[in-house]
N, C-alpha and C. Protein backbone atom coordinates (compact mmCIF):
# COMPACT_ATOMS: atom_id res chain seq x y z
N UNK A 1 -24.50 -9.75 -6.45
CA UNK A 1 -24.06 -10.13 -5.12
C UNK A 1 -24.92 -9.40 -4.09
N UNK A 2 -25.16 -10.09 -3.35
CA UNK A 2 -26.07 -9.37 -1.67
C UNK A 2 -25.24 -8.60 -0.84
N UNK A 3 -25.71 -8.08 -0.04
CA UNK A 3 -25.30 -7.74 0.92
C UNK A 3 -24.22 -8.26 1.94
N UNK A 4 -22.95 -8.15 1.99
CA UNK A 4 -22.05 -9.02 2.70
C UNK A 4 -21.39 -7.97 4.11
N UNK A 5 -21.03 -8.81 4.53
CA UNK A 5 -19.73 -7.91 5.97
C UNK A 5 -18.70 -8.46 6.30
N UNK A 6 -17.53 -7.32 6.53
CA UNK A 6 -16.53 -7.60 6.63
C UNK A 6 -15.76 -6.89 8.37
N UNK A 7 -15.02 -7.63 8.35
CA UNK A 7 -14.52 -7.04 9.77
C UNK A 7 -12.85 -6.77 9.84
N UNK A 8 -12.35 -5.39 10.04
CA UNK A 8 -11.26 -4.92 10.02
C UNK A 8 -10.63 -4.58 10.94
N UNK A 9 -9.15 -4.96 11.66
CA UNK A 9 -9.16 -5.12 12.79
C UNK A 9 -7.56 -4.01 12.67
N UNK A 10 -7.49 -3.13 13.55
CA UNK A 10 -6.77 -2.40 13.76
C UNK A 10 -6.22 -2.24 15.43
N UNK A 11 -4.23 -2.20 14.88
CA UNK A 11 -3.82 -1.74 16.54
C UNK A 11 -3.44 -0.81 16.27
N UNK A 12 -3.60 0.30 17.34
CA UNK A 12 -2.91 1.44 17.56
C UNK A 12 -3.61 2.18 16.16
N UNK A 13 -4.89 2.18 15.68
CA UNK A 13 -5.22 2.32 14.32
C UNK A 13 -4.48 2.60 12.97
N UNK A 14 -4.02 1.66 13.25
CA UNK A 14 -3.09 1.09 12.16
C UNK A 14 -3.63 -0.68 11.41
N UNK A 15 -4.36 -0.76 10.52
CA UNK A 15 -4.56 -1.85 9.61
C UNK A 15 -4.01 -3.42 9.97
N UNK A 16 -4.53 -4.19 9.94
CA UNK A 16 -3.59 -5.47 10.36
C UNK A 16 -4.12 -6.34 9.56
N UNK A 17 -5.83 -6.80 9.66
CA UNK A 17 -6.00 -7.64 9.03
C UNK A 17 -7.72 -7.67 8.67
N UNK A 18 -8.38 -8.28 7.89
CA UNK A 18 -9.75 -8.37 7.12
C UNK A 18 -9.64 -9.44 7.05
N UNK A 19 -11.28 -9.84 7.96
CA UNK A 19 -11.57 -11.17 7.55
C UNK A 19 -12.46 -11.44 6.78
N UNK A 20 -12.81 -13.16 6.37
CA UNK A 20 -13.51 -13.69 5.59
C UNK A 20 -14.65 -12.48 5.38
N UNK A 21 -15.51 -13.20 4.19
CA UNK A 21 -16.89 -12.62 4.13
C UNK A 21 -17.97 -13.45 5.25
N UNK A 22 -18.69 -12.37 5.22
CA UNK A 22 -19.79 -13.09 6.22
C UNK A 22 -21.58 -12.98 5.63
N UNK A 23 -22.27 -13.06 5.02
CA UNK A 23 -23.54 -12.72 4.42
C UNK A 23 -24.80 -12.65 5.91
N UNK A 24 -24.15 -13.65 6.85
CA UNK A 24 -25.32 -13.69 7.74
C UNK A 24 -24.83 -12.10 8.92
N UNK A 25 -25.44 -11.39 9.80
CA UNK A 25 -25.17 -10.28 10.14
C UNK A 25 -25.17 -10.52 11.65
N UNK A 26 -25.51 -11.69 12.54
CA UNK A 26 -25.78 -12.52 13.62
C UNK A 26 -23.90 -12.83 13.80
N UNK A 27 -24.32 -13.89 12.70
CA UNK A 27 -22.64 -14.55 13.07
C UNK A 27 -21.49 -13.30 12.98
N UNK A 28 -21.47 -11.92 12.05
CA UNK A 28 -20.52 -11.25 11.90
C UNK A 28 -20.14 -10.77 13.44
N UNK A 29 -21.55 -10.24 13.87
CA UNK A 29 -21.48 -9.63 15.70
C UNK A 29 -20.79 -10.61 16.28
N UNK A 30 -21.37 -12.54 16.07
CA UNK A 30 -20.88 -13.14 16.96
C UNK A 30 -19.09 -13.36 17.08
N UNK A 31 -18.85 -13.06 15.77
CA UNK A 31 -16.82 -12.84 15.38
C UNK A 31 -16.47 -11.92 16.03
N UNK A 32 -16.87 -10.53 16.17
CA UNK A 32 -16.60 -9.15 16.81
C UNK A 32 -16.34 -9.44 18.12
N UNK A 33 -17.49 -10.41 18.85
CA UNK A 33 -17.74 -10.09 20.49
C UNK A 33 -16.51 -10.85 20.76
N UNK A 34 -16.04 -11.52 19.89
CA UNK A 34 -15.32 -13.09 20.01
C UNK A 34 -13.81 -12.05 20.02
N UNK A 35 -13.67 -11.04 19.22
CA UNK A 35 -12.08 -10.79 19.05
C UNK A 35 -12.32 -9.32 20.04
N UNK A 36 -13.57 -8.66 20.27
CA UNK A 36 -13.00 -7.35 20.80
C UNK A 36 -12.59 -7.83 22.51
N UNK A 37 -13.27 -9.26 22.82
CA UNK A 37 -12.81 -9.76 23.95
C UNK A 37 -11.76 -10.51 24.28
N UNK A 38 -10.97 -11.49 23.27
CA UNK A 38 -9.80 -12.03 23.56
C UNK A 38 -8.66 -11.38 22.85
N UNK A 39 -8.75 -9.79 22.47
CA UNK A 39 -7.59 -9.09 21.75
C UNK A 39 -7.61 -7.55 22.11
N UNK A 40 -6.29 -7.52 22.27
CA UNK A 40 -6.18 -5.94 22.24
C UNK A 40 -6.74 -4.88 20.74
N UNK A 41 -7.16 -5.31 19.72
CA UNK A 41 -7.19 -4.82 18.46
C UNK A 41 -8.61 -4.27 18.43
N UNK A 42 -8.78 -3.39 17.61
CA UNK A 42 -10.09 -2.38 17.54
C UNK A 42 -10.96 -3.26 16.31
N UNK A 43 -11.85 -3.69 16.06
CA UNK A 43 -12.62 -4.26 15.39
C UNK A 43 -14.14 -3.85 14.97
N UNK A 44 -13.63 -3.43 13.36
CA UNK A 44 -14.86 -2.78 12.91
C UNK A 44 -15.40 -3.52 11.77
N UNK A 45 -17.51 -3.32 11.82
CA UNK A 45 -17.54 -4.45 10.78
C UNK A 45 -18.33 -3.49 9.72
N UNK A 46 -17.85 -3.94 8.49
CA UNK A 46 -18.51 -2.92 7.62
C UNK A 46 -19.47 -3.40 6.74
N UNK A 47 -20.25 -3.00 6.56
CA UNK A 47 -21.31 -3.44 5.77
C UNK A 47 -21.37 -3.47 4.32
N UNK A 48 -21.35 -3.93 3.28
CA UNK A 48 -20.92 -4.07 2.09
C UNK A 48 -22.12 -4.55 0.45
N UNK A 49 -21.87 -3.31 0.07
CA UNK A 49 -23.26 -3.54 -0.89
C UNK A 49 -22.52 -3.29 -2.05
N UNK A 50 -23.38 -4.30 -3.31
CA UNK A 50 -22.95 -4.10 -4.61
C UNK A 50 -23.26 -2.49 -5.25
N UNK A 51 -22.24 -1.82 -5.81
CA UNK A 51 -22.87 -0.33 -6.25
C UNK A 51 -23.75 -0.59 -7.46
N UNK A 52 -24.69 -0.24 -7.92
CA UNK A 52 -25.40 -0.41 -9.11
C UNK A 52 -24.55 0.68 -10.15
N UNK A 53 -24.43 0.13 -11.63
CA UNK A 53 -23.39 1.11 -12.89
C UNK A 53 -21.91 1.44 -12.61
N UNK A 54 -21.26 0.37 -11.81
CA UNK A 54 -19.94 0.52 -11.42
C UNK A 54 -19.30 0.03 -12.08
N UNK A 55 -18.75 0.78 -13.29
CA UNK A 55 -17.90 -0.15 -14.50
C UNK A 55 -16.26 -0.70 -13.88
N UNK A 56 -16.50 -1.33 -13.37
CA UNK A 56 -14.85 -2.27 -13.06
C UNK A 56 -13.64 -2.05 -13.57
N UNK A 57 -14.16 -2.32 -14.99
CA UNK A 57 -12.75 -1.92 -16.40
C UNK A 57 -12.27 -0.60 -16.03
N UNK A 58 -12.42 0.68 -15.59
CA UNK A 58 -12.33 1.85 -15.71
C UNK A 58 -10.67 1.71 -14.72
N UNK A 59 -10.79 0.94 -13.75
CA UNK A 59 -9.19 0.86 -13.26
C UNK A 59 -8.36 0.37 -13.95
N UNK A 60 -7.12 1.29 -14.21
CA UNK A 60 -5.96 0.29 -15.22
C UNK A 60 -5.47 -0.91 -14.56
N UNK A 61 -4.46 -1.57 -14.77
CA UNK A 61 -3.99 -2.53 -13.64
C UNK A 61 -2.42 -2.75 -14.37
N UNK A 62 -1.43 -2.00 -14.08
CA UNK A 62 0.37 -2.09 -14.37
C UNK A 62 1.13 -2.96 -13.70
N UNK A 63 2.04 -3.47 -14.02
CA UNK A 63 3.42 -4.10 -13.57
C UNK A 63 3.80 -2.54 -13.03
N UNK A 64 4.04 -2.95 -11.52
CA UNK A 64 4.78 -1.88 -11.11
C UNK A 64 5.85 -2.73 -10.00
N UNK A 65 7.36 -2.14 -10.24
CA UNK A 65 8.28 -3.16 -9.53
C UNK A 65 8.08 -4.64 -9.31
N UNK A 66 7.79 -4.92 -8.39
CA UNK A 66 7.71 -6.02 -8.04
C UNK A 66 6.33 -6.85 -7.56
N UNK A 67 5.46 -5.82 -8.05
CA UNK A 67 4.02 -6.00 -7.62
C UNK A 67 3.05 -5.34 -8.64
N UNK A 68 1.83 -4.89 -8.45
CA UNK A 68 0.99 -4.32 -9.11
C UNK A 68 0.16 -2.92 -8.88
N UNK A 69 -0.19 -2.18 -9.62
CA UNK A 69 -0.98 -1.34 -9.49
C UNK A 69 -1.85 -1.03 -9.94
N UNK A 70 -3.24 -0.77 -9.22
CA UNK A 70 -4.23 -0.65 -9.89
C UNK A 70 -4.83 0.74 -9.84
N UNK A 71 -5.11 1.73 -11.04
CA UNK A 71 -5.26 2.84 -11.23
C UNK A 71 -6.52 2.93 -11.83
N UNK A 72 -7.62 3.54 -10.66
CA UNK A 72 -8.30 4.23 -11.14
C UNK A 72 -9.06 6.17 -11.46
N UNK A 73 -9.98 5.92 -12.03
CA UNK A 73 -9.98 7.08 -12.23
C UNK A 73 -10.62 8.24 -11.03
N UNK A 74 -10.51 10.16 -10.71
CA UNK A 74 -10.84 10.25 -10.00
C UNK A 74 -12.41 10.33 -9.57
N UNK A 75 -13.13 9.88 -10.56
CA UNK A 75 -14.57 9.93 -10.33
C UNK A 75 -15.26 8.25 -9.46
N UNK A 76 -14.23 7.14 -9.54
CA UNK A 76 -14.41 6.38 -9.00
C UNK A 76 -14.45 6.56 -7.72
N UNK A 77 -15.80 5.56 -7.49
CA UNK A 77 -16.59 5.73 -6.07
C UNK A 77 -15.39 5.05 -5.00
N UNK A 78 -14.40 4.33 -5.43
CA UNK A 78 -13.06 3.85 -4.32
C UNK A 78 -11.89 5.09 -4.03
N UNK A 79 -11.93 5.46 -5.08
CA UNK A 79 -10.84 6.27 -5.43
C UNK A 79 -10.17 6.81 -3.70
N UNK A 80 -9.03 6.83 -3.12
CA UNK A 80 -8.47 7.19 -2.18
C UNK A 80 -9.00 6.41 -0.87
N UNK A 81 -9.33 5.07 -1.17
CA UNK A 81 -10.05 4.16 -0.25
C UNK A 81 -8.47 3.57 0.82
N UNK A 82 -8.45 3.86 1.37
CA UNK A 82 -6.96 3.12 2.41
C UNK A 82 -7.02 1.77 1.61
N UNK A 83 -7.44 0.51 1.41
CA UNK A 83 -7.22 -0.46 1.07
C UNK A 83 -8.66 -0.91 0.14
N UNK A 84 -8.44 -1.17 -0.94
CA UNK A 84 -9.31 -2.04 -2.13
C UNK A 84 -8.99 -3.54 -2.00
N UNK A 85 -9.83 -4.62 -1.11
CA UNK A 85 -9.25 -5.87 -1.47
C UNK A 85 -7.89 -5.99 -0.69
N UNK A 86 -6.75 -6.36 -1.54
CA UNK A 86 -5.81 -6.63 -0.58
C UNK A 86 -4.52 -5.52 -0.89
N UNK A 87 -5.16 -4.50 -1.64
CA UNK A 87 -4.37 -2.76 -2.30
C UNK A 87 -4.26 -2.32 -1.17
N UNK A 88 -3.11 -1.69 -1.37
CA UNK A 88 -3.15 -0.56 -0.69
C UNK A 88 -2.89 0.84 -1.37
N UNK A 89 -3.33 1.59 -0.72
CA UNK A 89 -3.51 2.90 -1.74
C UNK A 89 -2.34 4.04 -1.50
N UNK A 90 -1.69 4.47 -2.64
CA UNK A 90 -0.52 5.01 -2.33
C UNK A 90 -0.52 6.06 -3.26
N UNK A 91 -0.48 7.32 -2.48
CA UNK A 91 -1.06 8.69 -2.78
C UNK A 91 0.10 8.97 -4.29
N UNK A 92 1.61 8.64 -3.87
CA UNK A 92 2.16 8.85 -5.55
C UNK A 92 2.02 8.39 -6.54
N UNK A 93 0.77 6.63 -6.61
CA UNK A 93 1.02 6.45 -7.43
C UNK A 93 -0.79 6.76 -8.12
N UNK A 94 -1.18 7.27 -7.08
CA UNK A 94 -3.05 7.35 -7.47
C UNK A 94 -3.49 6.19 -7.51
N UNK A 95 -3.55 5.19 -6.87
CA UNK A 95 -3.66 3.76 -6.97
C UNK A 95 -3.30 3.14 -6.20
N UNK A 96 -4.14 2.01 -5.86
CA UNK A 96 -3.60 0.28 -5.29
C UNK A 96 -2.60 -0.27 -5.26
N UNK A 97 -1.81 -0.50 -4.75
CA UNK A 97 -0.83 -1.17 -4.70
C UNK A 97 -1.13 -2.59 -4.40
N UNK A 98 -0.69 -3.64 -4.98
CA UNK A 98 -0.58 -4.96 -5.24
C UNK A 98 0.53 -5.75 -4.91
N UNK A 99 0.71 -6.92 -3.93
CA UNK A 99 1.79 -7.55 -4.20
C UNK A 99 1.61 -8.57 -5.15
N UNK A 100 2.96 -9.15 -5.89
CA UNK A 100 3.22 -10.18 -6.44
C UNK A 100 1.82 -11.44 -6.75
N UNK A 101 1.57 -11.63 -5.29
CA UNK A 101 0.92 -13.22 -4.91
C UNK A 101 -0.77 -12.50 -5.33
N UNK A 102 -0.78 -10.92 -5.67
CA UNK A 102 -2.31 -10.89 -5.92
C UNK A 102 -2.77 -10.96 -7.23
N UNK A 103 -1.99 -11.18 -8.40
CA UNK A 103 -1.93 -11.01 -9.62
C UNK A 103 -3.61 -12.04 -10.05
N UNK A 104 -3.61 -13.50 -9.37
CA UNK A 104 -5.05 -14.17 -9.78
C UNK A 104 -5.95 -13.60 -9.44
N UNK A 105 -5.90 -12.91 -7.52
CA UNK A 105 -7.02 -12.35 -7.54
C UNK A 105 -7.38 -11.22 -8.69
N UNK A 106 -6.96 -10.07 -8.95
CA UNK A 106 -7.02 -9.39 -9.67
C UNK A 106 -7.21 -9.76 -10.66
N UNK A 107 -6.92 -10.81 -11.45
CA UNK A 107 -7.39 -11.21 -13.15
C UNK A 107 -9.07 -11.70 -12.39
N UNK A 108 -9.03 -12.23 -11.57
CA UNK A 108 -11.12 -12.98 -11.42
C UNK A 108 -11.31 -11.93 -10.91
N UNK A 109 -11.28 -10.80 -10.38
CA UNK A 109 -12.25 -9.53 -10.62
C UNK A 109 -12.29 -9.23 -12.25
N UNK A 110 -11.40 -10.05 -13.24
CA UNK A 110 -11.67 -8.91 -14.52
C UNK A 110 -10.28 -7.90 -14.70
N UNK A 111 -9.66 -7.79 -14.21
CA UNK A 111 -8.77 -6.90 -14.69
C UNK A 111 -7.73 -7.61 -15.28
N UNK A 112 -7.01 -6.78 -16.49
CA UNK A 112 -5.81 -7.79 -17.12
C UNK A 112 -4.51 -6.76 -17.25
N UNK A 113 -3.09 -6.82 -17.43
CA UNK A 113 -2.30 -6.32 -16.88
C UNK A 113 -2.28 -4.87 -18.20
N UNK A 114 -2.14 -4.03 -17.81
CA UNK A 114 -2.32 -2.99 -19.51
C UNK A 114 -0.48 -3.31 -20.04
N UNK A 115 0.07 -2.73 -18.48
CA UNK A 115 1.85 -2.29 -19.38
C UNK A 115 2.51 -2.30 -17.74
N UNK A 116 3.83 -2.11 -17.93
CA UNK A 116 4.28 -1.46 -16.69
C UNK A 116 4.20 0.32 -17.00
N UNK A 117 4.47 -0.01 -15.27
CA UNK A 117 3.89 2.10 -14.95
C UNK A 117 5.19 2.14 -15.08
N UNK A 118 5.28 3.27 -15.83
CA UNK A 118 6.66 3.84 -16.03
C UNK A 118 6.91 5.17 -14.79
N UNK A 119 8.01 4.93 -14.11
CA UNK A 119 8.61 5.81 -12.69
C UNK A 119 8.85 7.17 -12.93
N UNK A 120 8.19 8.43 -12.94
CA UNK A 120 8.18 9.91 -13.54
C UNK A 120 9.68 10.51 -12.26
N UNK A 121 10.27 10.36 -11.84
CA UNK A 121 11.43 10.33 -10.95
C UNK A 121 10.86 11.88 -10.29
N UNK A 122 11.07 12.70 -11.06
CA UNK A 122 11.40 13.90 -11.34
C UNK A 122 10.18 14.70 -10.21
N UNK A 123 8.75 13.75 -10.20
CA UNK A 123 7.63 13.88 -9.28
C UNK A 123 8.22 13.93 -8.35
N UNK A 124 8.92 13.50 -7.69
CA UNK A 124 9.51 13.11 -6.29
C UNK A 124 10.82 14.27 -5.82
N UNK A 125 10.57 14.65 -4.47
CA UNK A 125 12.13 15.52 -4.31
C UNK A 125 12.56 14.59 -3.89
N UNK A 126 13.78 13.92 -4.40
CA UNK A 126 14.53 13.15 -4.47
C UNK A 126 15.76 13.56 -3.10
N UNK A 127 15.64 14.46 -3.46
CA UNK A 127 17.05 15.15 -2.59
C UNK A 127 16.20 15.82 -0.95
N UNK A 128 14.95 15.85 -0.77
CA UNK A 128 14.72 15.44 0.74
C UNK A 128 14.39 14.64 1.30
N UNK A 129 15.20 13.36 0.60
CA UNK A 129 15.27 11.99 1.35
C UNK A 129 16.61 11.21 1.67
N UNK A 130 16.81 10.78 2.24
CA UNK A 130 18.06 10.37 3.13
C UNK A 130 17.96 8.79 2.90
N UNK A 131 19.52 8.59 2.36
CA UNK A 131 19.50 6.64 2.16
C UNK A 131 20.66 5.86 3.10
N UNK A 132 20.02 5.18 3.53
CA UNK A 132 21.45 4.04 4.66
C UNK A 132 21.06 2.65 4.52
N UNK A 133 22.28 2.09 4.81
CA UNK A 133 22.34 0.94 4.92
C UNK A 133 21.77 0.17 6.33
N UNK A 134 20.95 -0.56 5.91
CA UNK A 134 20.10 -1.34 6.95
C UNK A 134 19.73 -3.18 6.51
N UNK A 135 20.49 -3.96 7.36
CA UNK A 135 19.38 -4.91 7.33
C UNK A 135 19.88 -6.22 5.93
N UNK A 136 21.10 -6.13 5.25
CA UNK A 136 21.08 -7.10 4.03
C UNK A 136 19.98 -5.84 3.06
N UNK A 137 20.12 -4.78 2.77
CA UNK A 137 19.33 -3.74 2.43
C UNK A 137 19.83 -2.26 2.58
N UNK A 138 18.79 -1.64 2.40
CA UNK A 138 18.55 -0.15 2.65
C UNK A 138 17.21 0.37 2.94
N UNK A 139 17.59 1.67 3.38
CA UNK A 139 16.24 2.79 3.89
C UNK A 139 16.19 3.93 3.35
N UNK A 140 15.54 4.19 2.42
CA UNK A 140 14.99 5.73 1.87
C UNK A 140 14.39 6.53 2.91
N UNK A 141 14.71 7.09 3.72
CA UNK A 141 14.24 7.63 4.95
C UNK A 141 13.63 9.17 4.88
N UNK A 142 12.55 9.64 4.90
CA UNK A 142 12.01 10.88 4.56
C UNK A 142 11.89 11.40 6.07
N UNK A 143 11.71 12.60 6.17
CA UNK A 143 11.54 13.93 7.00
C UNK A 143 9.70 13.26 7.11
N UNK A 144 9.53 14.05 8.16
CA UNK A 144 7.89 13.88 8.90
C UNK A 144 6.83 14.29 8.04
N UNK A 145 7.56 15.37 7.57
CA UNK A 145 7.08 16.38 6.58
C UNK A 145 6.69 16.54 4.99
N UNK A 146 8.09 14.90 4.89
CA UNK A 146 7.61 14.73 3.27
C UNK A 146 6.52 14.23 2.96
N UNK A 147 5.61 14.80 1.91
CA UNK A 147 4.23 14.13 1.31
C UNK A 147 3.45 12.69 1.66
N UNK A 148 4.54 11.68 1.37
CA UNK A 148 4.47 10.31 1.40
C UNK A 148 4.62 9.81 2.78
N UNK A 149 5.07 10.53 3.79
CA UNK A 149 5.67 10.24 5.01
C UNK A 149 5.01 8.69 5.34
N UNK A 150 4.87 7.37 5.66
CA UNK A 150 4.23 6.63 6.18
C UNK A 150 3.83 5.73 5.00
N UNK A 151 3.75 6.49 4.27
CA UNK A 151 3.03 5.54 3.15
C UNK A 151 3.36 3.97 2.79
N UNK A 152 2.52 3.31 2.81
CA UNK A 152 3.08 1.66 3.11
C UNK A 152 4.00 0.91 1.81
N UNK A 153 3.77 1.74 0.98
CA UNK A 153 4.69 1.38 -0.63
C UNK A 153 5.43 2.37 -1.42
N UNK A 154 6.14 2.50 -1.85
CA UNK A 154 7.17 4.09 -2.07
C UNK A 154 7.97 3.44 -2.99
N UNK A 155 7.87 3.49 -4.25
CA UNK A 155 9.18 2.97 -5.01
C UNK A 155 9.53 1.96 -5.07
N UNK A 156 9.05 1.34 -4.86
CA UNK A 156 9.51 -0.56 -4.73
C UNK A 156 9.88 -0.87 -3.54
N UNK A 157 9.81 0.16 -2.20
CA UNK A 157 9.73 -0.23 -0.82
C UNK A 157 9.06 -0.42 -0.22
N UNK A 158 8.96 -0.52 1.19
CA UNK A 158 7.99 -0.94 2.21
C UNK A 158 8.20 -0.59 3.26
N UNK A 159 7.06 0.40 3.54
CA UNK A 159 7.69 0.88 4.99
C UNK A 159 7.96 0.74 5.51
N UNK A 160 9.11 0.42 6.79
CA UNK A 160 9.62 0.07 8.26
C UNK A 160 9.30 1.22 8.88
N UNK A 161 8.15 0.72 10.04
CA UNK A 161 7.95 1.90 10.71
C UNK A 161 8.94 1.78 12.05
N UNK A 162 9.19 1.13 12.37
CA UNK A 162 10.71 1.16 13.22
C UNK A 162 12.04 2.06 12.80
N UNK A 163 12.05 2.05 11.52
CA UNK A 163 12.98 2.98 11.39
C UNK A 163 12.30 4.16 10.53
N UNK A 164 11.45 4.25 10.43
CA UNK A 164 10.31 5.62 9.75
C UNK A 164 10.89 5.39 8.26
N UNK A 165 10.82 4.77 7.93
CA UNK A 165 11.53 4.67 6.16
C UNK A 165 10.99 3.38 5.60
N UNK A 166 11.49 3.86 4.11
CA UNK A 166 11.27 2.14 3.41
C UNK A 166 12.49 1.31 3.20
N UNK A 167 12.18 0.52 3.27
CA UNK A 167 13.29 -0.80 2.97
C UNK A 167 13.02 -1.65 1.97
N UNK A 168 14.45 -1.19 1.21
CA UNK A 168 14.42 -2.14 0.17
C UNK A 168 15.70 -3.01 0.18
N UNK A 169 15.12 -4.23 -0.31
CA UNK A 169 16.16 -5.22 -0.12
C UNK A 169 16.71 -4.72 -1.27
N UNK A 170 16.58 -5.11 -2.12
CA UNK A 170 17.66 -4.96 -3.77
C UNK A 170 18.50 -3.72 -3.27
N UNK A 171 19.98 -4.17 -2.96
CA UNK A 171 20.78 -3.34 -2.85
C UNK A 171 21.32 -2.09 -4.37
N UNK A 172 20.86 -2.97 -5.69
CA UNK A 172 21.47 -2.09 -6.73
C UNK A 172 20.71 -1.08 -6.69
N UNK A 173 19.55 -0.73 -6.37
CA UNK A 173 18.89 0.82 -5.98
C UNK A 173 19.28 1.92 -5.55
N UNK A 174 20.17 1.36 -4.46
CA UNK A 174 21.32 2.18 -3.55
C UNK A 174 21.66 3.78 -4.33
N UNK A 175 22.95 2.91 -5.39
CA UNK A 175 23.54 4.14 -6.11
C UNK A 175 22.19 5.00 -6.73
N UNK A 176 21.50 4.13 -7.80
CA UNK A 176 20.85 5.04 -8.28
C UNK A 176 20.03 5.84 -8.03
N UNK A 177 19.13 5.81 -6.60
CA UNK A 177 18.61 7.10 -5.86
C UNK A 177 19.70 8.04 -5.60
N UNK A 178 20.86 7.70 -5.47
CA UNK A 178 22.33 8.53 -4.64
C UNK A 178 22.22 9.47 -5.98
N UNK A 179 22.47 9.11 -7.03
CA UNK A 179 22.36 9.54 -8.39
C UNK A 179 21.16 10.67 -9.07
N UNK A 180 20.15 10.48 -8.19
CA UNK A 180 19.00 11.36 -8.62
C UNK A 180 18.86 12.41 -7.58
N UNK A 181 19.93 12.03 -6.50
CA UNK A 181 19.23 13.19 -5.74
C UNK A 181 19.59 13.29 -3.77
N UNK A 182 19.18 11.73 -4.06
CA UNK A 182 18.86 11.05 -2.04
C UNK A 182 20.20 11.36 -1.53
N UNK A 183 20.11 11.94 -0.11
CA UNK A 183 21.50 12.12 0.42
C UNK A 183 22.08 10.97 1.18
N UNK A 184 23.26 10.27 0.71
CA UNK A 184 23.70 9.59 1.21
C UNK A 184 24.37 9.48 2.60
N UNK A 185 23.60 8.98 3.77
CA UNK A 185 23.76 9.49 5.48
C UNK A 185 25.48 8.67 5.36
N UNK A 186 25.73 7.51 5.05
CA UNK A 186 27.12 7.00 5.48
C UNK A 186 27.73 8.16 4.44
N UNK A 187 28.53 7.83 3.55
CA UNK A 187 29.00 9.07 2.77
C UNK A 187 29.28 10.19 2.67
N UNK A 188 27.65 10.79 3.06
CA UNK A 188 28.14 12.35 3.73
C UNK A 188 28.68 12.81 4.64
N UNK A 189 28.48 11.86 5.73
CA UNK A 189 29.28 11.95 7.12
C UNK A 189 30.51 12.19 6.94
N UNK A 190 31.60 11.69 6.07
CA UNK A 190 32.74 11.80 6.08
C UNK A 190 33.09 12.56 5.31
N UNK A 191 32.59 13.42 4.31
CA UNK A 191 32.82 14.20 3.04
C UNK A 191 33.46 15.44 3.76
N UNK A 192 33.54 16.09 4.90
CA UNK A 192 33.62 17.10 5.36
C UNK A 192 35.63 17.15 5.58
């Protein structure tokens, strides 16, 4: 593959969206001038070259919840990249995160599923995180301070940065974080 560019468009530098490929380097500027003028969003274009001896296979690729993960190793030239493709990279799990709908892309790069990632619980302080009811759902809600703070995938959630937490719909989760650890905000309130 040649030389390609891509353009990544951020608000408040925060990630939003990547567009098409572009091979010609004329037309990529002419997309840029086109969005840094009819949008509030920061638009950067990156330049994109094949690495020469970049063995592909070396990332695992798991069933994880409800999506995928792709794990590679730490000598890989991506390794801790904010986003691989349409991954996002999520510091607990050392890896990409995948939704559901990316499973084809990921097999036509070559990768095939190994196993599911099995959840080490015990990694996690369980008990400095806070759970409520939100939404047909819930929120695992961490302190500023915890490790993961922000992180866009956490356990089979998804961050709400409106309420600084993740949200997970599947209510049966509920108890069993309550169970490992998470302090329950309705619950405790009244325990006194």
């Amino acid at each position: 593959m040649n030389t390609y560019y891509i353009i990544n468009s951020y608000i408040d530098d925060k990630f939003i969206s990547s567009s098409d490929i572009f091979f010609d380097k004329n037309k990529i500027n002419d997309v840029k001038h086109i969005l840094d003028t009819n949008s509030n969003t920061k638009n950067i274009i990156f330049e994109c070259k094949p690495l020469d001896n970049i063995d592909l296979s070396k990332p695992i690729l798991y069933r994880y919840f409800k999506g995928y993960v792709l794990v590679p190793t730490e000598s890989d030239p991506y390794y801790e990249m904010d986003r691989l493709n349409n991954g996002d990279w999520c510091y607990d799990l050392k890896g990409w995160y995948y939704n559901k709908n990316e499973l084809e892309n990921l097999e036509q790069r070559g990768y095939t599923i190994d196993s599911k990632l099995i959840v080490d619980y015990s990694n996690y302080d369980m008990n400095k995180l806070d759970i409520y009811f939100y939404d047909n759902g819930f929120i695992l809600s961490p302190s500023q301070s915890y490790k993961y703070y922000g992180q866009k995938y956490f356990l089979g959630g998804k961050w709400n940065d409106k309420q600084k937490g993740w949200y997970f719909k599947n209510i049966k989760k509920y108890n069993k974080f309550i169970n490992m650890g998470v302090v329950d905000m309705i619950n405790d309130t009244f325990m006194e």
